[in-house]
PDB file of N, CA and C in Angstrom:
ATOM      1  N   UNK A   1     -31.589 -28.065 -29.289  1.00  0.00           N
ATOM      2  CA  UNK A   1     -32.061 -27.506 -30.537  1.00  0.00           C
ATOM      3  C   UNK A   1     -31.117 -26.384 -30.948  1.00  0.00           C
ATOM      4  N   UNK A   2     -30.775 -26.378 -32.355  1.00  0.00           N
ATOM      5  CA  UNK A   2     -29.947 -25.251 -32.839  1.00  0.00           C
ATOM      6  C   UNK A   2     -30.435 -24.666 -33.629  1.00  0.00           C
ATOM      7  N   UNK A   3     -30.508 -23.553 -34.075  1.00  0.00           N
ATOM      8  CA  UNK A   3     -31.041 -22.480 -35.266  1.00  0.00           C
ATOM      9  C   UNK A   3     -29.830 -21.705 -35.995  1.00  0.00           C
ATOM     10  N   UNK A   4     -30.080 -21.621 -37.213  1.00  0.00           N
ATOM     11  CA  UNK A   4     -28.889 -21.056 -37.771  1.00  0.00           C
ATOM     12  C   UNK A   4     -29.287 -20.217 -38.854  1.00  0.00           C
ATOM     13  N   UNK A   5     -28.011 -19.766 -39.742  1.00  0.00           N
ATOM     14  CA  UNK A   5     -28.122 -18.958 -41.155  1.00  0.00           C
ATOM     15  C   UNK A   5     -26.993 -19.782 -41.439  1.00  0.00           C
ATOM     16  N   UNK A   6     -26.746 -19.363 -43.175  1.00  0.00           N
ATOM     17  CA  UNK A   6     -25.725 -19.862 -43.609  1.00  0.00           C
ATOM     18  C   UNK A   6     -25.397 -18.828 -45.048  1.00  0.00           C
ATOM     19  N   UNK A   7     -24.640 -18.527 -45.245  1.00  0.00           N
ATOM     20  CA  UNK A   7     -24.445 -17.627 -46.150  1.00  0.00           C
ATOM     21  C   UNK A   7     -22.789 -17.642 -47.058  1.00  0.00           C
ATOM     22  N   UNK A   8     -22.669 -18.761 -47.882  1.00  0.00           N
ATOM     23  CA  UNK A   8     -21.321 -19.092 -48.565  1.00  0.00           C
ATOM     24  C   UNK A   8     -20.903 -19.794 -47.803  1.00  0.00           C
ATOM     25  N   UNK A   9     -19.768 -19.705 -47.082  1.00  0.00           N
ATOM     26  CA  UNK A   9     -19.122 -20.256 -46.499  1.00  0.00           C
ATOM     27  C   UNK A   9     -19.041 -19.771 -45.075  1.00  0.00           C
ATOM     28  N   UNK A  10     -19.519 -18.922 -44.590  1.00  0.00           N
ATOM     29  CA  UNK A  10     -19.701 -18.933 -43.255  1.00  0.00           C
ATOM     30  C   UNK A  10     -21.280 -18.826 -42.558  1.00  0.00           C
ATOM     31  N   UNK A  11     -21.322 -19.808 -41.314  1.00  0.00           N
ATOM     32  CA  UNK A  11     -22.718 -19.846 -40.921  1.00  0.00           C
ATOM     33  C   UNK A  11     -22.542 -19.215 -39.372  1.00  0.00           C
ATOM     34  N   UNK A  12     -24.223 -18.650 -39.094  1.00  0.00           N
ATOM     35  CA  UNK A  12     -23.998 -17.968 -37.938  1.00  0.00           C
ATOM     36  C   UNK A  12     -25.066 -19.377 -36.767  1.00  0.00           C
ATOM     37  N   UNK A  13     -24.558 -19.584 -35.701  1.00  0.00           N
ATOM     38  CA  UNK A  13     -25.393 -20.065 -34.951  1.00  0.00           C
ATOM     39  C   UNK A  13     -26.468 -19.129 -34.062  1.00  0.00           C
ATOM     40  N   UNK A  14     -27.841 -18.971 -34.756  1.00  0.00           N
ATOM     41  CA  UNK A  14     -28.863 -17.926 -33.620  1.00  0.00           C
ATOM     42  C   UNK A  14     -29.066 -18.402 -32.620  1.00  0.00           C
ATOM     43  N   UNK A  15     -29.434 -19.644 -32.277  1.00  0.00           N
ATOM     44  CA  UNK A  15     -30.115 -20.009 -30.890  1.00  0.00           C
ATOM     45  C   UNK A  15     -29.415 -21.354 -30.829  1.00  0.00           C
ATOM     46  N   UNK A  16     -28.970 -21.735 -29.641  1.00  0.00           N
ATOM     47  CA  UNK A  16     -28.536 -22.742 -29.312  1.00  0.00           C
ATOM     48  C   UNK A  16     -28.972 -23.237 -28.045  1.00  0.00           C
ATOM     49  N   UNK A  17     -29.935 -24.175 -27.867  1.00  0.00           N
ATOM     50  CA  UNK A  17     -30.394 -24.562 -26.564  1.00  0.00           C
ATOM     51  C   UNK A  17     -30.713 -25.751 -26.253  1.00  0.00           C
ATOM     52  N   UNK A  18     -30.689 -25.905 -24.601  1.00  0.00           N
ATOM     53  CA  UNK A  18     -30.524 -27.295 -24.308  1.00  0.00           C
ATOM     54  C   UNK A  18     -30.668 -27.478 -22.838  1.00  0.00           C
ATOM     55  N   UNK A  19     -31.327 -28.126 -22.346  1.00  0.00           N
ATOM     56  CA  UNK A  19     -31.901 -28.610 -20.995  1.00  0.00           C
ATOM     57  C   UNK A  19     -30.975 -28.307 -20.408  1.00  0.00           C
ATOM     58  N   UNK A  20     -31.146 -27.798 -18.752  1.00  0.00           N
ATOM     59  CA  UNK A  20     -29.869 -27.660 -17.787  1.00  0.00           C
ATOM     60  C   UNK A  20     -29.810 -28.745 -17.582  1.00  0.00           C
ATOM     61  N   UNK A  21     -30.611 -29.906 -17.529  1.00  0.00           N
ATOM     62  CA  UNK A  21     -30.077 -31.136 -17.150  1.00  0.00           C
ATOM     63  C   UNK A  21     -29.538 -31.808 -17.778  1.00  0.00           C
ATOM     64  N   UNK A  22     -29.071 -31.430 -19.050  1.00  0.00           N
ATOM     65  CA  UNK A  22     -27.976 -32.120 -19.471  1.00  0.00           C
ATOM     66  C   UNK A  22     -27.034 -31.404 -19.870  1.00  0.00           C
ATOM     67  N   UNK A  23     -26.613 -30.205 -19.605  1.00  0.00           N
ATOM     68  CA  UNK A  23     -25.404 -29.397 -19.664  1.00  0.00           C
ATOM     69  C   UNK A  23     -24.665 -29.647 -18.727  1.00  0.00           C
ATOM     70  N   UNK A  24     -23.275 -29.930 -18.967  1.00  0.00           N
ATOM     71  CA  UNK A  24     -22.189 -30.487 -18.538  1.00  0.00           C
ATOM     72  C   UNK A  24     -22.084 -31.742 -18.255  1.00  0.00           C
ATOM     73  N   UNK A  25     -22.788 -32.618 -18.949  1.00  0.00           N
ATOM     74  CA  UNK A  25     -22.950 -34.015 -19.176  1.00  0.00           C
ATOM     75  C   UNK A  25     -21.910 -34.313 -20.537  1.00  0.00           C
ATOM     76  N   UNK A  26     -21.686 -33.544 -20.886  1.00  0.00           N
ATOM     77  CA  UNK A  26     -21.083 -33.577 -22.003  1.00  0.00           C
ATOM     78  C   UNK A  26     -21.699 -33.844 -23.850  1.00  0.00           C
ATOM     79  N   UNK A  27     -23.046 -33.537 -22.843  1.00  0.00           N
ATOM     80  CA  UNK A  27     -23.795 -33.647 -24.464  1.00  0.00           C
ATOM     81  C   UNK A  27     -23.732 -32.464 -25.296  1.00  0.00           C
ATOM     82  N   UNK A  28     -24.021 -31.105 -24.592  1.00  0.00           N
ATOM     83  CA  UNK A  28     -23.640 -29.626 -25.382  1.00  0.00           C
ATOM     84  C   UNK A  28     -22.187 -30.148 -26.021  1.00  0.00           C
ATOM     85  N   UNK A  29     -21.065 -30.366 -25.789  1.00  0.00           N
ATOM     86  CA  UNK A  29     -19.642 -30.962 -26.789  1.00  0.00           C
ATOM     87  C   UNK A  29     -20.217 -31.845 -27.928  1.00  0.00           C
ATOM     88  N   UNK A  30     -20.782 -33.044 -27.939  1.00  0.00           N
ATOM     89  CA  UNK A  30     -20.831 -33.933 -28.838  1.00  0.00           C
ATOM     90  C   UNK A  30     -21.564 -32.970 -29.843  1.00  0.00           C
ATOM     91  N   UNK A  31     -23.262 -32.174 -29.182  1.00  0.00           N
ATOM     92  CA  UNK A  31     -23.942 -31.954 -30.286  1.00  0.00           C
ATOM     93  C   UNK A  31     -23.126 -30.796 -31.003  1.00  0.00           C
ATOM     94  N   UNK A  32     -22.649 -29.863 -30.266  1.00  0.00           N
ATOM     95  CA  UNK A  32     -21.719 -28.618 -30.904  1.00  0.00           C
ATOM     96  C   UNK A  32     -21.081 -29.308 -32.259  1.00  0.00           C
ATOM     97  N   UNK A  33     -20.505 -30.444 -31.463  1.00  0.00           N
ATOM     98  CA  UNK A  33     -19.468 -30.918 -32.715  1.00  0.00           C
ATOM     99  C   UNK A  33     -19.881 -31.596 -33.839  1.00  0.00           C
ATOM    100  N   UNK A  34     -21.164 -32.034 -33.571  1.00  0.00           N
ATOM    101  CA  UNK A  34     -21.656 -32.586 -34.563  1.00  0.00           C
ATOM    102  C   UNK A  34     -22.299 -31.684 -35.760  1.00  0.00           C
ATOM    103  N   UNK A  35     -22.957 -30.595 -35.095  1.00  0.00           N
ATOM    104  CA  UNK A  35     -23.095 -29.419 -35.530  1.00  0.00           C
ATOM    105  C   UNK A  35     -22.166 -28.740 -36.845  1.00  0.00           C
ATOM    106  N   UNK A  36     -20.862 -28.329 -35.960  1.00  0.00           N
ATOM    107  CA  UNK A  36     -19.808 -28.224 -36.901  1.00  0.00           C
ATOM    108  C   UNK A  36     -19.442 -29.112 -37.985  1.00  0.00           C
ATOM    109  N   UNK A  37     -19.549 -30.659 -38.301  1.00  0.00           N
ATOM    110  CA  UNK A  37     -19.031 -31.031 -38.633  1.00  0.00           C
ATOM    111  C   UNK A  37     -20.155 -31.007 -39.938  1.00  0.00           C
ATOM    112  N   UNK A  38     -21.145 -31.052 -39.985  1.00  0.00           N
ATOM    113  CA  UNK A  38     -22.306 -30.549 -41.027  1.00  0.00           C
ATOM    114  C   UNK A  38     -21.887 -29.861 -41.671  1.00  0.00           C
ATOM    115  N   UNK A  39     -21.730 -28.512 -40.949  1.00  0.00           N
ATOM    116  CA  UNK A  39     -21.066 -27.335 -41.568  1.00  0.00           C
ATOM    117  C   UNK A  39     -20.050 -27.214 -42.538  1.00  0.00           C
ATOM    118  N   UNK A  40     -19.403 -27.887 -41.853  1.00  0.00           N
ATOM    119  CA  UNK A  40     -17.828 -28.149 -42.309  1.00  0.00           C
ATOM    120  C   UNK A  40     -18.000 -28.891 -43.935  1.00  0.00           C
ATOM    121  N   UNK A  41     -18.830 -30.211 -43.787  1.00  0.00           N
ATOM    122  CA  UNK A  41     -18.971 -31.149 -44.832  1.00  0.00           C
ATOM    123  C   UNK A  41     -20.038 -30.862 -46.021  1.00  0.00           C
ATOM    124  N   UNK A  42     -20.493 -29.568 -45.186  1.00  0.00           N
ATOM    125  CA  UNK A  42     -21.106 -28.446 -46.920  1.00  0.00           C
ATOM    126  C   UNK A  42     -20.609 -27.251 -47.442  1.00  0.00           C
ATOM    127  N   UNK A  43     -19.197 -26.959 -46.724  1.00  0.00           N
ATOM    128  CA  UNK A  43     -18.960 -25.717 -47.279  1.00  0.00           C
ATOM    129  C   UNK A  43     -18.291 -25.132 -46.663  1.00  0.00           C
ATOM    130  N   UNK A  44     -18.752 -25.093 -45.116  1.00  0.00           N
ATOM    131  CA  UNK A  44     -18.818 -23.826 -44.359  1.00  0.00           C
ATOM    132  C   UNK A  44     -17.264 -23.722 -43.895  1.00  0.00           C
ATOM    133  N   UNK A  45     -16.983 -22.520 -44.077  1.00  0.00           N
ATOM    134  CA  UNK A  45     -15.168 -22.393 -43.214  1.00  0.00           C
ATOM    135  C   UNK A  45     -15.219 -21.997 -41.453  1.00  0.00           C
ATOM    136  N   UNK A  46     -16.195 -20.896 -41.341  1.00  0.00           N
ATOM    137  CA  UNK A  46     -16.385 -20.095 -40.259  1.00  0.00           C
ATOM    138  C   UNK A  46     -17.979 -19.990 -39.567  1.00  0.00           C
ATOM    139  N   UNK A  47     -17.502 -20.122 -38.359  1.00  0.00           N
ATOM    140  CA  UNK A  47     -19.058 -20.241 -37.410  1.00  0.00           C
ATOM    141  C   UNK A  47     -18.960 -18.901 -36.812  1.00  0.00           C
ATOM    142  N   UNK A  48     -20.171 -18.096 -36.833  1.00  0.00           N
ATOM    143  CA  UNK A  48     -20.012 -17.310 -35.570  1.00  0.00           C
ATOM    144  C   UNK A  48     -21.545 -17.500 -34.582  1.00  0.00           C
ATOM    145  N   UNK A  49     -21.390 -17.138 -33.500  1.00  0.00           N
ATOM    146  CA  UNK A  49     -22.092 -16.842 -32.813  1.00  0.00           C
ATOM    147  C   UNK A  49     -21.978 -15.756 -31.680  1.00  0.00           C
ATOM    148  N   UNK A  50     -23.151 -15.494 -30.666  1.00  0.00           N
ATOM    149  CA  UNK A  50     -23.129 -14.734 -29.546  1.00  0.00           C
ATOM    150  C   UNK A  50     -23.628 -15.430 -28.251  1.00  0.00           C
ATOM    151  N   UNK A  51     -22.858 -14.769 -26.880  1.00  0.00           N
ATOM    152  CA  UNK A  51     -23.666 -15.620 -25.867  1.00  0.00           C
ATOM    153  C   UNK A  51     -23.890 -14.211 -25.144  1.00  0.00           C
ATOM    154  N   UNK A  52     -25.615 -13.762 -24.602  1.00  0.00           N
ATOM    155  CA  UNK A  52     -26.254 -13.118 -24.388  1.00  0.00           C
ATOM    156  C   UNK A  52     -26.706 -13.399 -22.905  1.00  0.00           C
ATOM    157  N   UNK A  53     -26.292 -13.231 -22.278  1.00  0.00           N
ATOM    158  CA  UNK A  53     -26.043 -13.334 -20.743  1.00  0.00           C
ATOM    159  C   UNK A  53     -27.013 -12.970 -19.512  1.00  0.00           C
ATOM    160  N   UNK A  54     -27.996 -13.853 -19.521  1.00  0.00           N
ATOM    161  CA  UNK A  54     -28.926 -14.060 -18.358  1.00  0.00           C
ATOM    162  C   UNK A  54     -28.876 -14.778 -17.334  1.00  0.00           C
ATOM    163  N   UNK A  55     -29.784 -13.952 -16.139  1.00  0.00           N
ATOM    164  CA  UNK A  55     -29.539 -15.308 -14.877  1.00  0.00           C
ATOM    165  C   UNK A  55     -29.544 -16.662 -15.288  1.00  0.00           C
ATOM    166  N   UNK A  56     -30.120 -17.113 -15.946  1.00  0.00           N
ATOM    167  CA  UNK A  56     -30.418 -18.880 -16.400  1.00  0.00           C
ATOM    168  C   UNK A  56     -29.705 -19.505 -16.931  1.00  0.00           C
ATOM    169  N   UNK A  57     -28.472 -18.340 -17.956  1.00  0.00           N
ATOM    170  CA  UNK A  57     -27.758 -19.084 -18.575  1.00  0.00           C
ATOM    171  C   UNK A  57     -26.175 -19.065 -18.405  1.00  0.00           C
ATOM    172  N   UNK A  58     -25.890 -18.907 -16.915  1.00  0.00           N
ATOM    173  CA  UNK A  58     -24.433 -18.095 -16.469  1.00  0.00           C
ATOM    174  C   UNK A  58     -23.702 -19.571 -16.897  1.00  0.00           C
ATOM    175  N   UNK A  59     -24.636 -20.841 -16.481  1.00  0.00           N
ATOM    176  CA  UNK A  59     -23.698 -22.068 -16.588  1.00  0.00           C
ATOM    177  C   UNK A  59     -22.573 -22.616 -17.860  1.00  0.00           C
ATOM    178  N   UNK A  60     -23.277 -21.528 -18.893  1.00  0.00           N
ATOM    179  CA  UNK A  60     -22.465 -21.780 -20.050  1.00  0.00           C
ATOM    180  C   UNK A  60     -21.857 -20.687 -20.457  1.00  0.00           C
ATOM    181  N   UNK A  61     -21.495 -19.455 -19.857  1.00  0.00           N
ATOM    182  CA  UNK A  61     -20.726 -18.097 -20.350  1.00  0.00           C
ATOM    183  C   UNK A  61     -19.691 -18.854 -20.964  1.00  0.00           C
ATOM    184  N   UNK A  62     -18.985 -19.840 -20.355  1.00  0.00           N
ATOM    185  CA  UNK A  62     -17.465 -19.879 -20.730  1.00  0.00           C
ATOM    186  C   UNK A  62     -17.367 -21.113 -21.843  1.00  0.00           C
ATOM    187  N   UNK A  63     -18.888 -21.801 -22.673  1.00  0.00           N
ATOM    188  CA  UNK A  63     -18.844 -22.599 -23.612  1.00  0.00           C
ATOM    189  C   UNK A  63     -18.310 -22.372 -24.828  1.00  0.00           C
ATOM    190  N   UNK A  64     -18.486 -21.526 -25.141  1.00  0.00           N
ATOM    191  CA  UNK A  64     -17.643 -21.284 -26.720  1.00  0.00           C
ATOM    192  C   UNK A  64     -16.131 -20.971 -26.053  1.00  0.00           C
ATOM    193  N   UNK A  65     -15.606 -20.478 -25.721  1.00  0.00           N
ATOM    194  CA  UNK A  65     -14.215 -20.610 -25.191  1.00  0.00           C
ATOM    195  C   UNK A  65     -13.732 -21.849 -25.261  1.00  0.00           C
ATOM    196  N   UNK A  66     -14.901 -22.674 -24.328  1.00  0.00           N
ATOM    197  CA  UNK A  66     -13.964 -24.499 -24.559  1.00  0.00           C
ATOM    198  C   UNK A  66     -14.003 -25.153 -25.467  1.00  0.00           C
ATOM    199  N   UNK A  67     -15.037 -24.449 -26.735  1.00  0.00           N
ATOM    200  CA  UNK A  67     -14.997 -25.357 -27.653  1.00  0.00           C
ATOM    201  C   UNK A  67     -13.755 -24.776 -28.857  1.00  0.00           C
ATOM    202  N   UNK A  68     -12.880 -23.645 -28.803  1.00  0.00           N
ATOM    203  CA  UNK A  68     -12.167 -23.144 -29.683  1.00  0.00           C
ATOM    204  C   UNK A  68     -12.466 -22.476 -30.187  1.00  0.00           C
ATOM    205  N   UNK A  69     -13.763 -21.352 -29.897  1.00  0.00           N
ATOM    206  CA  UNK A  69     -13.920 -20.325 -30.743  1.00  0.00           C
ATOM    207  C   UNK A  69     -13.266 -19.275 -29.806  1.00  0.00           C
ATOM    208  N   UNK A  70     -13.338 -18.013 -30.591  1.00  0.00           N
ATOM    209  CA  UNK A  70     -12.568 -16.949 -30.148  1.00  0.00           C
ATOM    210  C   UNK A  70     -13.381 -16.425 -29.973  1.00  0.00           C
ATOM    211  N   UNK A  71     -13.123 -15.206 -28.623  1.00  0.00           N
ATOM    212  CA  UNK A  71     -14.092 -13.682 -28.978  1.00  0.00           C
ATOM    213  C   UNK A  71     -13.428 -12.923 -29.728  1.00  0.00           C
ATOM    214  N   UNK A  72     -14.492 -12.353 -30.354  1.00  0.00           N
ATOM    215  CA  UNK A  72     -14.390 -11.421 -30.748  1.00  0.00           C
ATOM    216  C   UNK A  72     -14.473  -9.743 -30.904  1.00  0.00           C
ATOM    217  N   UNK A  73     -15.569  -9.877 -29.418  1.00  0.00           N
ATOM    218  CA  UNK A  73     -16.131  -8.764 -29.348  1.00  0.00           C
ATOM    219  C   UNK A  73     -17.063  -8.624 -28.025  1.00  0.00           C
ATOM    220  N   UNK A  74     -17.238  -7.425 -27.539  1.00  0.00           N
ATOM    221  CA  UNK A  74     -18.375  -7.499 -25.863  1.00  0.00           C
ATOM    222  C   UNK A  74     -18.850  -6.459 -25.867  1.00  0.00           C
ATOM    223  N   UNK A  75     -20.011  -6.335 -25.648  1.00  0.00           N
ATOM    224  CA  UNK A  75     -20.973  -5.006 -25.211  1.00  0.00           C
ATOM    225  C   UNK A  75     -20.942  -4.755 -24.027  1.00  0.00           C
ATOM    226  N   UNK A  76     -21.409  -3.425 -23.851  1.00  0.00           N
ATOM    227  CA  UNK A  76     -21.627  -2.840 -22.465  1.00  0.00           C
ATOM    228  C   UNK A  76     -22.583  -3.455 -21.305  1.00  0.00           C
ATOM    229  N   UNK A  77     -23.481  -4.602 -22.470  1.00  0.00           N
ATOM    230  CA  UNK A  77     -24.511  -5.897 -21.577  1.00  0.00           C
ATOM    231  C   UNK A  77     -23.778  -7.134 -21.485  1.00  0.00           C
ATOM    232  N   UNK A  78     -22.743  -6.677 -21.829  1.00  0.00           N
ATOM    233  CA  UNK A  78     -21.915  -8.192 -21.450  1.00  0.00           C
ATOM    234  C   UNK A  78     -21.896  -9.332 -22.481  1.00  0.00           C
ATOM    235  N   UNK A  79     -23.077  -8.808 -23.923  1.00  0.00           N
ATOM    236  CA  UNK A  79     -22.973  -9.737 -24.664  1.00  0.00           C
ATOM    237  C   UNK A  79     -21.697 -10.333 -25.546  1.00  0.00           C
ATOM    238  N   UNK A  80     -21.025 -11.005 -25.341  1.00  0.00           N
ATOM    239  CA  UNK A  80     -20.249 -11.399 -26.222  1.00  0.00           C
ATOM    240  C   UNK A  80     -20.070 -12.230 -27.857  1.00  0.00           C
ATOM    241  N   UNK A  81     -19.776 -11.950 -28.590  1.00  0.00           N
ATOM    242  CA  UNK A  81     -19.335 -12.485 -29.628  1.00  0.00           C
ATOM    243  C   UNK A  81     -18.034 -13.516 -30.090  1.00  0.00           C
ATOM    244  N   UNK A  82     -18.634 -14.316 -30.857  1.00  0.00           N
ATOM    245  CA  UNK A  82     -17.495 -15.619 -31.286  1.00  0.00           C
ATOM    246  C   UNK A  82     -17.333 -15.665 -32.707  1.00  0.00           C
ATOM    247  N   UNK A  83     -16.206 -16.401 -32.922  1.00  0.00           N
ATOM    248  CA  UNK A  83     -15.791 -16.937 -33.890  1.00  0.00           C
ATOM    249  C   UNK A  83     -14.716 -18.292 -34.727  1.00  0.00           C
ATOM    250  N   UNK A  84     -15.423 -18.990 -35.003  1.00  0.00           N
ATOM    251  CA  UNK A  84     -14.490 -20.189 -35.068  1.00  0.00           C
ATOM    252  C   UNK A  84     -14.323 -20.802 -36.587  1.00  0.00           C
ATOM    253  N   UNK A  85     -12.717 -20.932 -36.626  1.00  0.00           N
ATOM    254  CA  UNK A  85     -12.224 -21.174 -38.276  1.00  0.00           C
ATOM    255  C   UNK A  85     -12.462 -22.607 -38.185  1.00  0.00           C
ATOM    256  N   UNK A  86     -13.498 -22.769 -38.981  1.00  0.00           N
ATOM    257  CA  UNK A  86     -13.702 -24.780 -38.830  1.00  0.00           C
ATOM    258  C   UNK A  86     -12.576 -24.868 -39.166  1.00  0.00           C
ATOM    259  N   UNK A  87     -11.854 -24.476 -40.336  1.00  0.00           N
ATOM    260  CA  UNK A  87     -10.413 -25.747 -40.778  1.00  0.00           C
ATOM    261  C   UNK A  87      -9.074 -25.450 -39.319  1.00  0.00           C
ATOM    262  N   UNK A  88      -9.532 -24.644 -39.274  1.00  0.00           N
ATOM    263  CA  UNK A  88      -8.000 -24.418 -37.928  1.00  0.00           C
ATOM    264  C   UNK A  88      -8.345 -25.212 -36.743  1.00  0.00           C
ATOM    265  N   UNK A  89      -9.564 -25.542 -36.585  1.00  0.00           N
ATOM    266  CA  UNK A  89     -10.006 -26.191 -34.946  1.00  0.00           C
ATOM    267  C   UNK A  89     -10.897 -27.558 -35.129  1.00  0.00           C
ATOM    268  N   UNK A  90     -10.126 -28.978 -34.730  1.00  0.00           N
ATOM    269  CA  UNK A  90     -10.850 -29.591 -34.356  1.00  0.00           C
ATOM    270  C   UNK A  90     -12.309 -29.369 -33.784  1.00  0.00           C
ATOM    271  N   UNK A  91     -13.462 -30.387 -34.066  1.00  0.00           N
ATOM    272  CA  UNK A  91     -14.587 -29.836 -33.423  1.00  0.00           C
ATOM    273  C   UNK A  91     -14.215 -30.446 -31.938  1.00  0.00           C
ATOM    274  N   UNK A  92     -15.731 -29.805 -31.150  1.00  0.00           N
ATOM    275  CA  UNK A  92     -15.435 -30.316 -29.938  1.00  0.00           C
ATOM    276  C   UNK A  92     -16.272 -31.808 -29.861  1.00  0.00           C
ATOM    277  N   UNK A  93     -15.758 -32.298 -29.100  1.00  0.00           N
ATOM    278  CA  UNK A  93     -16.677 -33.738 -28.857  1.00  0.00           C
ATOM    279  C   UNK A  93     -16.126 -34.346 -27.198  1.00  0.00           C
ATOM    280  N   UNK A  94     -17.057 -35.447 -27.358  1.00  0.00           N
ATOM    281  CA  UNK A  94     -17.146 -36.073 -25.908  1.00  0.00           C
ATOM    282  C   UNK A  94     -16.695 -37.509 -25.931  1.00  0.00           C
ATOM    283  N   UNK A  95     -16.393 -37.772 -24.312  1.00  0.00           N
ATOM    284  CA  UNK A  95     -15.683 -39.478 -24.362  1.00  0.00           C
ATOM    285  C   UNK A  95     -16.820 -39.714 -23.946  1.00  0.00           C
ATOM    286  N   UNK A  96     -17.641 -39.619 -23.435  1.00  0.00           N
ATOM    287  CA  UNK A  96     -19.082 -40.187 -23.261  1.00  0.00           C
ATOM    288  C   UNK A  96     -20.291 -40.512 -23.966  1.00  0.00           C
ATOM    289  N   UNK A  97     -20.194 -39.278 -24.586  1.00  0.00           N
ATOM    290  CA  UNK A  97     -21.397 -39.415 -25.793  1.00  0.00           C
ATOM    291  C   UNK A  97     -21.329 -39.393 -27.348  1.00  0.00           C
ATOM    292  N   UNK A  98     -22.245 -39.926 -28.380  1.00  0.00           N
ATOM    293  CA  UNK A  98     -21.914 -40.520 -29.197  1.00  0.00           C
ATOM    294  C   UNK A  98     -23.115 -39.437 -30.128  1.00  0.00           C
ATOM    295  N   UNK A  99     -23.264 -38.236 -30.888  1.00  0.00           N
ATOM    296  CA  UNK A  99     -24.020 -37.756 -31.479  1.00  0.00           C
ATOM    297  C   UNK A  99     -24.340 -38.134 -32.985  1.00  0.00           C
ATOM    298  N   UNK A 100     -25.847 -38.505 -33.392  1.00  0.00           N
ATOM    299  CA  UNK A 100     -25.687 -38.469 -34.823  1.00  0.00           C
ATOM    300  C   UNK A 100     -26.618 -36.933 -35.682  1.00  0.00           C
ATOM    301  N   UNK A 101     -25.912 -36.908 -36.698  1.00  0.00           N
ATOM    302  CA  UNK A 101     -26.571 -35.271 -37.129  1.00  0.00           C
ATOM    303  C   UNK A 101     -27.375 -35.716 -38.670  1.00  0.00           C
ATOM    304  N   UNK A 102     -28.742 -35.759 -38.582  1.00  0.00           N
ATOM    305  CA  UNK A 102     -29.380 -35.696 -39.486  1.00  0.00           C
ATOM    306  C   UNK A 102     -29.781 -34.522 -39.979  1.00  0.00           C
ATOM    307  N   UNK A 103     -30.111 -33.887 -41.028  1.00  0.00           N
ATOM    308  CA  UNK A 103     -30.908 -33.011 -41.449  1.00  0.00           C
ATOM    309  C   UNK A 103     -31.621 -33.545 -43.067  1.00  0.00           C
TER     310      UNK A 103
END
């Protein structure tokens, strides 16, 4: 499940979540990318988000990194900040899985 804003041309991702049992299956890539590519095909230039760093969720600290966003920024809690130029970065996707994005 993803939650967002959108505001002109850049959208922020709030919540992004998803079973540990299927993280690193390669489904977090397909849906990310499918995600983006929404974005992309209404407007949007720039994604940002944050990854907010709890015991539960150490397995993905380093997910926005692999998908091509940048940091941008880190707090003294370790939270970090992203940012990704849809037109400069391929989305991310998977050789395994096959996502479709309705809304």
């Amino acid at each position: 499940a993803a939650t967002g804003a959108r505001a002109h041309d850049e959208a922020t991702i709030r919540t992004l979540l998803m079973s540990c049992r299927v993280i690193g299956r390669e489904i977090e890539r397909a849906f990310l990318g499918e995600m983006i590519g929404a974005l992309r095909r209404r407007g949007v230039r720039r994604i940002r988000s944050e990854y907010i760093p709890t015991p539960r969720n150490a397995m993905v600290r380093d997910f926005y990194a692999s998908c091509s966003f940048e940091q941008t920024g880190e707090d003294e809690d370790g939270k970090t900040t992203w940012l990704l130029s849809v037109d400069a970065q391929d989305a991310p996707s998977s050789r395994h899985v096959t996502a479709t994005w309705e809304i």
